[in-house]
C-alpha atoms as a PDB file:
ATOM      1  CA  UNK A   1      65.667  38.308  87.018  1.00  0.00           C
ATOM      2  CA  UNK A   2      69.106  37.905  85.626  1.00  0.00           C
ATOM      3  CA  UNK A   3      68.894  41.315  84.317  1.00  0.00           C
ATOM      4  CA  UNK A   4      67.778  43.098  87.730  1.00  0.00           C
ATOM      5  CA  UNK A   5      70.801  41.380  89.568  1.00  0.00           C
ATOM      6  CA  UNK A   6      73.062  42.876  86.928  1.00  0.00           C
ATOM      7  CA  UNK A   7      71.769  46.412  87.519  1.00  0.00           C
ATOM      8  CA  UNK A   8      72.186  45.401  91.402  1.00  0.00           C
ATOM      9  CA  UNK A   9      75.909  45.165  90.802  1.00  0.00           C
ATOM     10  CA  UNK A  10      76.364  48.219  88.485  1.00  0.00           C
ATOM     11  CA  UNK A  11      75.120  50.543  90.953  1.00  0.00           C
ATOM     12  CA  UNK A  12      77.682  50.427  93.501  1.00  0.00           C
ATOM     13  CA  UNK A  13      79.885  51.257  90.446  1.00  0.00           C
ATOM     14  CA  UNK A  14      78.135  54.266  89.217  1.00  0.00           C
ATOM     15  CA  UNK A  15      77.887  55.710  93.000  1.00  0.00           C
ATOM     16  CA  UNK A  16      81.475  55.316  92.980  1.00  0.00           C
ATOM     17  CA  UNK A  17      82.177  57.138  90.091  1.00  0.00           C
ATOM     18  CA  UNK A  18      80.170  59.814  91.180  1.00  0.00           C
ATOM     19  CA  UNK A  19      82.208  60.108  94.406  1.00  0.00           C
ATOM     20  CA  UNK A  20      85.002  60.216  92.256  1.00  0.00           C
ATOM     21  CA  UNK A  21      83.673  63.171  89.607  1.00  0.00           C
ATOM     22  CA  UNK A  22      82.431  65.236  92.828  1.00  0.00           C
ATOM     23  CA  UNK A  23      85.630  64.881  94.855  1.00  0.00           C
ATOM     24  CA  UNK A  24      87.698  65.883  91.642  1.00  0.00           C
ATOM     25  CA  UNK A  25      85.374  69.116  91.183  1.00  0.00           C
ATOM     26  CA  UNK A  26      87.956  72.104  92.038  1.00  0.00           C
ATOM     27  CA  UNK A  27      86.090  74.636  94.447  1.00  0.00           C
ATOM     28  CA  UNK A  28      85.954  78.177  93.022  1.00  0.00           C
ATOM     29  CA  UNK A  29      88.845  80.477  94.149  1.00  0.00           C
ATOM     30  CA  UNK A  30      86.913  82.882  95.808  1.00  0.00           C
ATOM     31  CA  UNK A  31      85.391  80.106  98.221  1.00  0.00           C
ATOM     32  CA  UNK A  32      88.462  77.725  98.703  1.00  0.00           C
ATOM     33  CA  UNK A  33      89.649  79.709 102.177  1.00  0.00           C
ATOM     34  CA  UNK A  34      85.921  78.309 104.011  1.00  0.00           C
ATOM     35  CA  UNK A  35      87.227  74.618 103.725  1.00  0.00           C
ATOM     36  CA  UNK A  36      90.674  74.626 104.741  1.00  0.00           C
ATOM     37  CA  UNK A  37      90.412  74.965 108.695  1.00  0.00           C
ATOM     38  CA  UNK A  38      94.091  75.203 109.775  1.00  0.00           C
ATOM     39  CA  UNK A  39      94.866  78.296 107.410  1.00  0.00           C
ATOM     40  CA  UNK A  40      91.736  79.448 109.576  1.00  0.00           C
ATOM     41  CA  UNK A  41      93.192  78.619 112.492  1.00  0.00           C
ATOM     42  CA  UNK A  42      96.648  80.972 111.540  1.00  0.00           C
ATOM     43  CA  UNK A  43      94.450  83.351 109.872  1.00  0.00           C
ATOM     44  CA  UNK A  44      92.541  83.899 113.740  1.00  0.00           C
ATOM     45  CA  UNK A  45      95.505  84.315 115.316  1.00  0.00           C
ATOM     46  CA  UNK A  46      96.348  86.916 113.163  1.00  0.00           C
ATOM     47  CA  UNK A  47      93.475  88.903 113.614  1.00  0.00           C
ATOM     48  CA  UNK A  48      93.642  88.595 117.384  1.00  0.00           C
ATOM     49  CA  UNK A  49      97.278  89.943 117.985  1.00  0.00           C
ATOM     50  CA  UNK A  50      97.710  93.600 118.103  1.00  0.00           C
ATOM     51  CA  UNK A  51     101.076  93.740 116.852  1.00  0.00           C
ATOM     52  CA  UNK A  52     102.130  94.299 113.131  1.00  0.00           C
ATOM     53  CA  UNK A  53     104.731  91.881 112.641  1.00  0.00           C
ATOM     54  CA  UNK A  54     102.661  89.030 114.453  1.00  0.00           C
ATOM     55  CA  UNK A  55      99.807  89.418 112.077  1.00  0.00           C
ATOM     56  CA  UNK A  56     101.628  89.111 109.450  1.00  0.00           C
ATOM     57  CA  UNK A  57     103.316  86.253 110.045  1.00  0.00           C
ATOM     58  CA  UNK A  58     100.190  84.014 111.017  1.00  0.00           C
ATOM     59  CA  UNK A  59      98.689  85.815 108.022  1.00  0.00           C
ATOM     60  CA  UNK A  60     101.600  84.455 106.041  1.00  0.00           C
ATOM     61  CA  UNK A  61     101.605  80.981 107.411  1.00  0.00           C
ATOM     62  CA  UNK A  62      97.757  81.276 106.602  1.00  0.00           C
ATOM     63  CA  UNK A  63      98.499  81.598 103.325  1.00  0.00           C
ATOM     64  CA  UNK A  64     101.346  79.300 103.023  1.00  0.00           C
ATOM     65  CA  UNK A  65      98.792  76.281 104.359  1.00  0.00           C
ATOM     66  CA  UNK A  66      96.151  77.801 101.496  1.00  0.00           C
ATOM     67  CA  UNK A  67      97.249  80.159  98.885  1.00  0.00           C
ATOM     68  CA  UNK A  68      93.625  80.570  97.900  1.00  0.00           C
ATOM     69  CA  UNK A  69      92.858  81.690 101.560  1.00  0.00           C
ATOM     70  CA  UNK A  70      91.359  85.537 100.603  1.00  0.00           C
ATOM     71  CA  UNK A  71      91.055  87.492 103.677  1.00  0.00           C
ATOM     72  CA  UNK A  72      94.678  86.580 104.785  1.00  0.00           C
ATOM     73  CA  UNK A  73      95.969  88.254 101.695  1.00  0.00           C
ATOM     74  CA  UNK A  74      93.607  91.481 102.517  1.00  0.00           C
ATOM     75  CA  UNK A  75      94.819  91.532 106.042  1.00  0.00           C
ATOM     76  CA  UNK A  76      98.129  91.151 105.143  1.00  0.00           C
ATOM     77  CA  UNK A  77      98.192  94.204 102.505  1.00  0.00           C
ATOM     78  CA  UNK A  78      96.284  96.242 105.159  1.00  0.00           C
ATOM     79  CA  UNK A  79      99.363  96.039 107.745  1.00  0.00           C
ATOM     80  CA  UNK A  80     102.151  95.866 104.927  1.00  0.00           C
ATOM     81  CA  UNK A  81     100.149  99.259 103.723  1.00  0.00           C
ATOM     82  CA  UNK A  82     100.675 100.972 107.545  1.00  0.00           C
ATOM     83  CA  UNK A  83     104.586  99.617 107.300  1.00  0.00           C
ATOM     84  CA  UNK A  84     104.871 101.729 103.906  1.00  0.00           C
ATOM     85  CA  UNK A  85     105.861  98.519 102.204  1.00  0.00           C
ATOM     86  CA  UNK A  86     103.851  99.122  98.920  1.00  0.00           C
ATOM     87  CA  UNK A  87     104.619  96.977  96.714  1.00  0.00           C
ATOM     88  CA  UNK A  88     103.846  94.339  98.813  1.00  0.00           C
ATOM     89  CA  UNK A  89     100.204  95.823  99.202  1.00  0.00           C
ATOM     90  CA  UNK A  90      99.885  95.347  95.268  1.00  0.00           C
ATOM     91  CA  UNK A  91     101.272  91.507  95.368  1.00  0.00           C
ATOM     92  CA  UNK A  92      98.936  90.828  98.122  1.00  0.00           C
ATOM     93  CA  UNK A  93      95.747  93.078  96.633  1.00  0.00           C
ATOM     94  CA  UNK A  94      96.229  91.514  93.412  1.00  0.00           C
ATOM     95  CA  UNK A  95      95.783  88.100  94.354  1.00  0.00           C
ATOM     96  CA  UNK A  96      93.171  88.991  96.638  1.00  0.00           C
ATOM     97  CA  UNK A  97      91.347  90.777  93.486  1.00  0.00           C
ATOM     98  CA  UNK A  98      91.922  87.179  91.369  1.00  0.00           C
ATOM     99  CA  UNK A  99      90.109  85.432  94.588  1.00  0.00           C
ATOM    100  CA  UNK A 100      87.646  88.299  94.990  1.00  0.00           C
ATOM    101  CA  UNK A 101      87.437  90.130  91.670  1.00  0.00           C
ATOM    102  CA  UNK A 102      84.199  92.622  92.741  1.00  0.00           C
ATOM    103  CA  UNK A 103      85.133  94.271  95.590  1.00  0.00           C
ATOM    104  CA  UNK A 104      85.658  97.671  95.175  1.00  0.00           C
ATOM    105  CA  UNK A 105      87.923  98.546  97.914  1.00  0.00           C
ATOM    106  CA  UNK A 106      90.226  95.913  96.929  1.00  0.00           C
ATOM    107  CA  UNK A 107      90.515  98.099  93.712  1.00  0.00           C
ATOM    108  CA  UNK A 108      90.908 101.346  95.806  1.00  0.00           C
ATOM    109  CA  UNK A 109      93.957  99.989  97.618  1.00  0.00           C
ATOM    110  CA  UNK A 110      95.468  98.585  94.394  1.00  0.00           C
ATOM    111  CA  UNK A 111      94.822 102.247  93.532  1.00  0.00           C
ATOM    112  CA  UNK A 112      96.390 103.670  96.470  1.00  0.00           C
ATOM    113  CA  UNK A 113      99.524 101.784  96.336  1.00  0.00           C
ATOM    114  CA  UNK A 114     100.216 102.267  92.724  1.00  0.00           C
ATOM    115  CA  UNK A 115      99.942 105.923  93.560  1.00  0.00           C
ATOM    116  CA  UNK A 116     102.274 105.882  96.544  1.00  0.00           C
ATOM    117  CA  UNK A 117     104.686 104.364  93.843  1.00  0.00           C
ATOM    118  CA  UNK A 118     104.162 106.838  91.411  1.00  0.00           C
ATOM    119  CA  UNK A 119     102.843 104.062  88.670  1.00  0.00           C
ATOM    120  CA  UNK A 120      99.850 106.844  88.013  1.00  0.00           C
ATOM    121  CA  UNK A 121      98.841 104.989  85.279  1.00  0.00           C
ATOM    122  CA  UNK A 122      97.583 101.915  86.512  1.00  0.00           C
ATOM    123  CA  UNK A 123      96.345 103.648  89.882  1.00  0.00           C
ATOM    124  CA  UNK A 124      93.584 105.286  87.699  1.00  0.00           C
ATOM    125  CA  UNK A 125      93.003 102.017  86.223  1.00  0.00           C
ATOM    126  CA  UNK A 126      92.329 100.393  88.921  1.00  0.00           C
ATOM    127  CA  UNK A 127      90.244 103.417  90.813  1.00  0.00           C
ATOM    128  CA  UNK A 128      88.409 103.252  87.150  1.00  0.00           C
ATOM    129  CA  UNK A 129      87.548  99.604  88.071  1.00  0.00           C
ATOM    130  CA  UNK A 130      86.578 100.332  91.858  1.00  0.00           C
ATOM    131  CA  UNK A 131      83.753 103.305  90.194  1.00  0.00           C
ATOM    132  CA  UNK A 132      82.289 100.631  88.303  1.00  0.00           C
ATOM    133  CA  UNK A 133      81.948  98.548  90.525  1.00  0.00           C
ATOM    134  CA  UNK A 134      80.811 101.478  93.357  1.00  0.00           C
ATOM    135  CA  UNK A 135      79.874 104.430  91.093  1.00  0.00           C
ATOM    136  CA  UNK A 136      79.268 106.554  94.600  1.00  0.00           C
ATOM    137  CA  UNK A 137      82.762 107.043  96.444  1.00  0.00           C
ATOM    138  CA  UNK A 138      84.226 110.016  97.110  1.00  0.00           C
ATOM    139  CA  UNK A 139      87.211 109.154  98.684  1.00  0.00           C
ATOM    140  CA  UNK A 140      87.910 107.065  95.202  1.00  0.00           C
ATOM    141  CA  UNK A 141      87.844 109.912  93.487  1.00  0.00           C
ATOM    142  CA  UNK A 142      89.826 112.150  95.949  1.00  0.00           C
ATOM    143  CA  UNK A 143      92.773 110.046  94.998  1.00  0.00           C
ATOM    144  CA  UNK A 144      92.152 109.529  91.395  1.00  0.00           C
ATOM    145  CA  UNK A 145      92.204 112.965  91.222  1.00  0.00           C
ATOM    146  CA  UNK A 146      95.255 113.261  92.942  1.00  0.00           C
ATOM    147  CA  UNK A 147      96.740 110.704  90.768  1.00  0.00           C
ATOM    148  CA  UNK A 148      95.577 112.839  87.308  1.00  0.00           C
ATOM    149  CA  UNK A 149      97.063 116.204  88.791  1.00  0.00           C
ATOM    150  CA  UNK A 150     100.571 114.229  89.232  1.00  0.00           C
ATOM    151  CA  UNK A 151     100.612 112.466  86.063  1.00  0.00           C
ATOM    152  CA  UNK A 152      99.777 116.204  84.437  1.00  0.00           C
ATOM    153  CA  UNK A 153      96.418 116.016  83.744  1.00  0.00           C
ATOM    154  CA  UNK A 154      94.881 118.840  85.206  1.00  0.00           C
ATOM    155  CA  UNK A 155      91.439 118.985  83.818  1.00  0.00           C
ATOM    156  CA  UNK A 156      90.494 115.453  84.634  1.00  0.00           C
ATOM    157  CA  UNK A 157      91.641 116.393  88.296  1.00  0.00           C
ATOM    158  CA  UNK A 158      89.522 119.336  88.456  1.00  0.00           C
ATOM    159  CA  UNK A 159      86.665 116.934  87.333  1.00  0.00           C
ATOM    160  CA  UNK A 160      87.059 114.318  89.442  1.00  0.00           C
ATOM    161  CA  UNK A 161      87.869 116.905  93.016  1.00  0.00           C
ATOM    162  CA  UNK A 162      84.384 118.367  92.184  1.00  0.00           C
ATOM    163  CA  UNK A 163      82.957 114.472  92.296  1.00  0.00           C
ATOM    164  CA  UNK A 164      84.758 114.424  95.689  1.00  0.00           C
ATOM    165  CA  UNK A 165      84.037 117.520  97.143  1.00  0.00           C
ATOM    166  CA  UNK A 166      80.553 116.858  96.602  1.00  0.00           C
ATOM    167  CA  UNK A 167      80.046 114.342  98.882  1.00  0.00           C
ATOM    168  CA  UNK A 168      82.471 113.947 100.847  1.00  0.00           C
ATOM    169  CA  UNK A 169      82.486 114.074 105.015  1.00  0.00           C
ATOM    170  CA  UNK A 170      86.046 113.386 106.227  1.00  0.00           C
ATOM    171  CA  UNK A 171      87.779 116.994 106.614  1.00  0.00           C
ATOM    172  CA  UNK A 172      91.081 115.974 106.363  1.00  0.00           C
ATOM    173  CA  UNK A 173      90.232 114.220 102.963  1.00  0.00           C
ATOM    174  CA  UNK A 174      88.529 117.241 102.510  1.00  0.00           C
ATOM    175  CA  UNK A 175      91.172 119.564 102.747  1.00  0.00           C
ATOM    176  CA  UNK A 176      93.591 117.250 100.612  1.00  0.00           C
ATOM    177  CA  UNK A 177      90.815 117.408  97.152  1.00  0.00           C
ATOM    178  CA  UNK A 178      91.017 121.343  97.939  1.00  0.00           C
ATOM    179  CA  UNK A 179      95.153 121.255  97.772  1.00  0.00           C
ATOM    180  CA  UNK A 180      94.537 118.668  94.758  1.00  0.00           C
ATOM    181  CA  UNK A 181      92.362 120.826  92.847  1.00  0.00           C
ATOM    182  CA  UNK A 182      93.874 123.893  93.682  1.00  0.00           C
ATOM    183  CA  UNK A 183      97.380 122.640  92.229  1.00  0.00           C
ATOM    184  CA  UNK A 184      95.418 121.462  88.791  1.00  0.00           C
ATOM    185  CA  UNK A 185      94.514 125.139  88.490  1.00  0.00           C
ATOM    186  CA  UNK A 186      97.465 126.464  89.621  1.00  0.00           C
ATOM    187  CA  UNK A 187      98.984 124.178  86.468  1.00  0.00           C
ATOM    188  CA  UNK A 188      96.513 125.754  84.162  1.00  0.00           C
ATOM    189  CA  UNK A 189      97.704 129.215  85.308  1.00  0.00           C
ATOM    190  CA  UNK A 190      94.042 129.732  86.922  1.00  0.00           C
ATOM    191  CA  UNK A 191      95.549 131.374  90.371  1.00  0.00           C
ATOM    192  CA  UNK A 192      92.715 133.182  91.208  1.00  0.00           C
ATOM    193  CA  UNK A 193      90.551 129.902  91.388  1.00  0.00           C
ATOM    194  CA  UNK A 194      93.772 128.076  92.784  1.00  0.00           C
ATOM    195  CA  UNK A 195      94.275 130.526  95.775  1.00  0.00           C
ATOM    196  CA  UNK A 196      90.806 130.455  96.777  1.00  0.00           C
ATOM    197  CA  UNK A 197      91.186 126.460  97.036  1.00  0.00           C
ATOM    198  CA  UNK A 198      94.437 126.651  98.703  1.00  0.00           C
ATOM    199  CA  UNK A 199      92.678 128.836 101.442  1.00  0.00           C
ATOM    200  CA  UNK A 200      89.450 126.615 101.593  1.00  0.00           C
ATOM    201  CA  UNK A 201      92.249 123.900 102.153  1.00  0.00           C
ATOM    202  CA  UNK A 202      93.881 126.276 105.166  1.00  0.00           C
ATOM    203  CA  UNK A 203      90.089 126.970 106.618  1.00  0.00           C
ATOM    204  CA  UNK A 204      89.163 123.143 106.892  1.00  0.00           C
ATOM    205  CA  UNK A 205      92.612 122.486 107.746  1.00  0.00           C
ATOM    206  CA  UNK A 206      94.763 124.979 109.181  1.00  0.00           C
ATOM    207  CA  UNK A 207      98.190 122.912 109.073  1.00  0.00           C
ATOM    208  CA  UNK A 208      97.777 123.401 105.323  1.00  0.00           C
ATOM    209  CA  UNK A 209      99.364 126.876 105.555  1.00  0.00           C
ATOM    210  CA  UNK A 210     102.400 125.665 106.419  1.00  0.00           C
ATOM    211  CA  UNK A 211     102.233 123.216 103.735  1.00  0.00           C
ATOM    212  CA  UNK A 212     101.722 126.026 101.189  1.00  0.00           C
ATOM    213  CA  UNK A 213     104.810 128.058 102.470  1.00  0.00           C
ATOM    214  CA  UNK A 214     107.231 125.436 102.316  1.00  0.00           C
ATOM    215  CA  UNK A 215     105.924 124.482  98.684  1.00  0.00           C
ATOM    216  CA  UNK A 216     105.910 127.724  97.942  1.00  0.00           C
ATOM    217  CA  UNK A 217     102.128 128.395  97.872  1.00  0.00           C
ATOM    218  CA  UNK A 218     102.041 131.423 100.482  1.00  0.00           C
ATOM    219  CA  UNK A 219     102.533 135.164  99.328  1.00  0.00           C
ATOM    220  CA  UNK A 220     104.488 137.638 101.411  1.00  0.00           C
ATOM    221  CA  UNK A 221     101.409 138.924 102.840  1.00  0.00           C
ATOM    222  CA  UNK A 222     100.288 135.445 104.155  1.00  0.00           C
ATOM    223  CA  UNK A 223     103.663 134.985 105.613  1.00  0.00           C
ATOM    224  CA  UNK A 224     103.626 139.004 107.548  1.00  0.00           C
ATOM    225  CA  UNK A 225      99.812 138.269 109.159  1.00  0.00           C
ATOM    226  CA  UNK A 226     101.281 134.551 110.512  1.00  0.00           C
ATOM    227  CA  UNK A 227     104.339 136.209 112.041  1.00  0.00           C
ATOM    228  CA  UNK A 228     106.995 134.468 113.736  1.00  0.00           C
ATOM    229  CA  UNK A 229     105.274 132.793 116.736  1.00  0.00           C
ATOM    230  CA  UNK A 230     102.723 131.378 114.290  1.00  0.00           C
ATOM    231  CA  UNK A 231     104.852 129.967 111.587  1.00  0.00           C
ATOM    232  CA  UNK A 232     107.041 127.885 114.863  1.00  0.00           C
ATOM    233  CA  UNK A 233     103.910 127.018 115.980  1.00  0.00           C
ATOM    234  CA  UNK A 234     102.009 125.617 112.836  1.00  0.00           C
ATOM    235  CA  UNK A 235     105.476 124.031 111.671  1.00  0.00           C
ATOM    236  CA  UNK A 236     105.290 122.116 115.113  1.00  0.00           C
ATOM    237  CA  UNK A 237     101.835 120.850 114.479  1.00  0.00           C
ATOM    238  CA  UNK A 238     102.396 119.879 110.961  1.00  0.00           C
ATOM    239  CA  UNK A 239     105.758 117.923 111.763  1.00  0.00           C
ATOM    240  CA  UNK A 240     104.088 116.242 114.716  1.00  0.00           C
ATOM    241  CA  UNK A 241     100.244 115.971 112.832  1.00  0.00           C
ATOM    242  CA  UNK A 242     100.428 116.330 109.616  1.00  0.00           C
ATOM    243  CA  UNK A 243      99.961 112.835 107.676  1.00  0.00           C
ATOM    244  CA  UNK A 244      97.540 111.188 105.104  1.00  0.00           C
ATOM    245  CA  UNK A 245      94.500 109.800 106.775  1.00  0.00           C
ATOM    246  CA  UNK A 246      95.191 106.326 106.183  1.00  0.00           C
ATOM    247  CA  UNK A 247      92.516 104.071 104.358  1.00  0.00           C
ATOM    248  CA  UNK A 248      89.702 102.028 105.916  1.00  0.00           C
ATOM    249  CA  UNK A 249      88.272  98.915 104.743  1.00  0.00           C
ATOM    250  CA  UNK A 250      85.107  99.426 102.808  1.00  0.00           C
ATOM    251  CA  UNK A 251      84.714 103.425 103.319  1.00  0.00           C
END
């Protein structure tokens, strides 16, 4: 009897305890932002306002309440990625990869914005990263190939723009792995193969001609059958128009 009422008053103890052991447990990163309802709160906000700078301040207050808070710091490097402001895409996209780590197109826009900063290097790296994760995106390898033809590697371009052109739908992108290709075998002193994708480039998208002639892509011939009226007119539509098709989330 003695010895039942003693395990009577131990068990309070041990519940206690286990309170204590389970309210100590940290949550994982990658789940903390569901239990922290006022970062939510900023975090709504933020995705309800149509203007930039709005967003990104609730976005930033989200994250200020809970640093752990994920989809704030995606959010965040989505509009600081429209602003131009790319180094702020990688500060947010990295943490968000720490939180989220296998998400491909959290890689891809790490990749993007190291390649708008000319860190080719660690673009590939991290479009390397987003392929194993997603072995099937074109657009992924559109810009890795892009990223190879800058940082002079001309073959691995060409290999990777075949991957794209493959499969890919979006004609704009289109046009841009035809321009990327074309300049890897322009490098390799392939012009035959280069002018033909320059042209495809000009067919899908016919602002690339003027592209070519101020790079220095279009012959004299090119330049006589435009004439005058054309080459105003095209340079009006590419100043106005012409522009990288900006990234979506989870293409």
């Amino acid at each position: 009897m003695e010895a039942m009422k003693k395990i009577y008053k131990v068990i309070p103890v041990i519940f206690m305890i286990g309170l204590l052991i389970i309210a100590g447990w940290s949550k994982p990163a990658s789940q903390a932002f569901a239990f922290d309802g006022n970062a939510a709160k900023y975090y709504d906000m933020g995705m309800k306002t149509s203007l930039a700078y709005k967003k990104i301040k609730y976005f930033t207050i989200a994250l200020e309440l809970n640093p752990n808070f994920a989809p704030a710091y995606e959010e965040r490097g989505l509009n600081y990625y429209f602003q131009g402001k790319y180094h702020k895409v990688i500060e947010d996209f990295t943490h968000y990869v720490h939180l989220v780590p296998h998400k491909a197109d959290a890689y891809r826009m790490l990749g993007i914005a190291y390649l708008k900063t000319g860190s080719y290097e660690k673009a590939i790296s991290n479009f390397n990263k987003a392929l194993k994760l997603e072995p099937n995106m074109p657009k992924v390898f559109s810009y890795q190939a892009e990223a190879y033809q800058l940082s002079g590697h001309p073959h691995k371009a060409i290999k990777d723009a075949d991957k794209a052109i493959e499969s890919e739908k979006d004609q704009q992108i289109l046009a841009d792995v035809y321009r990327t290709r074309g300049k890897a075998y322009q490098a390799l002193g392939q012009k035959q193969l280069a002018n033909a994708d320059f042209n495809r480039a000009t067919q899908i998208d016919p602002r690339y001609w003027f592209y070519r002639y101020i790079s220095g892509y279009a012959n004299l011939e090119e330049m006589r059958r435009a004439g005058l009226i054309g080459m105003i007119a095209i340079a009006f539509v590419f100043i106005f128009s012409l522009k990288l098709k900006p990234p979506k989330k989870d293409d």
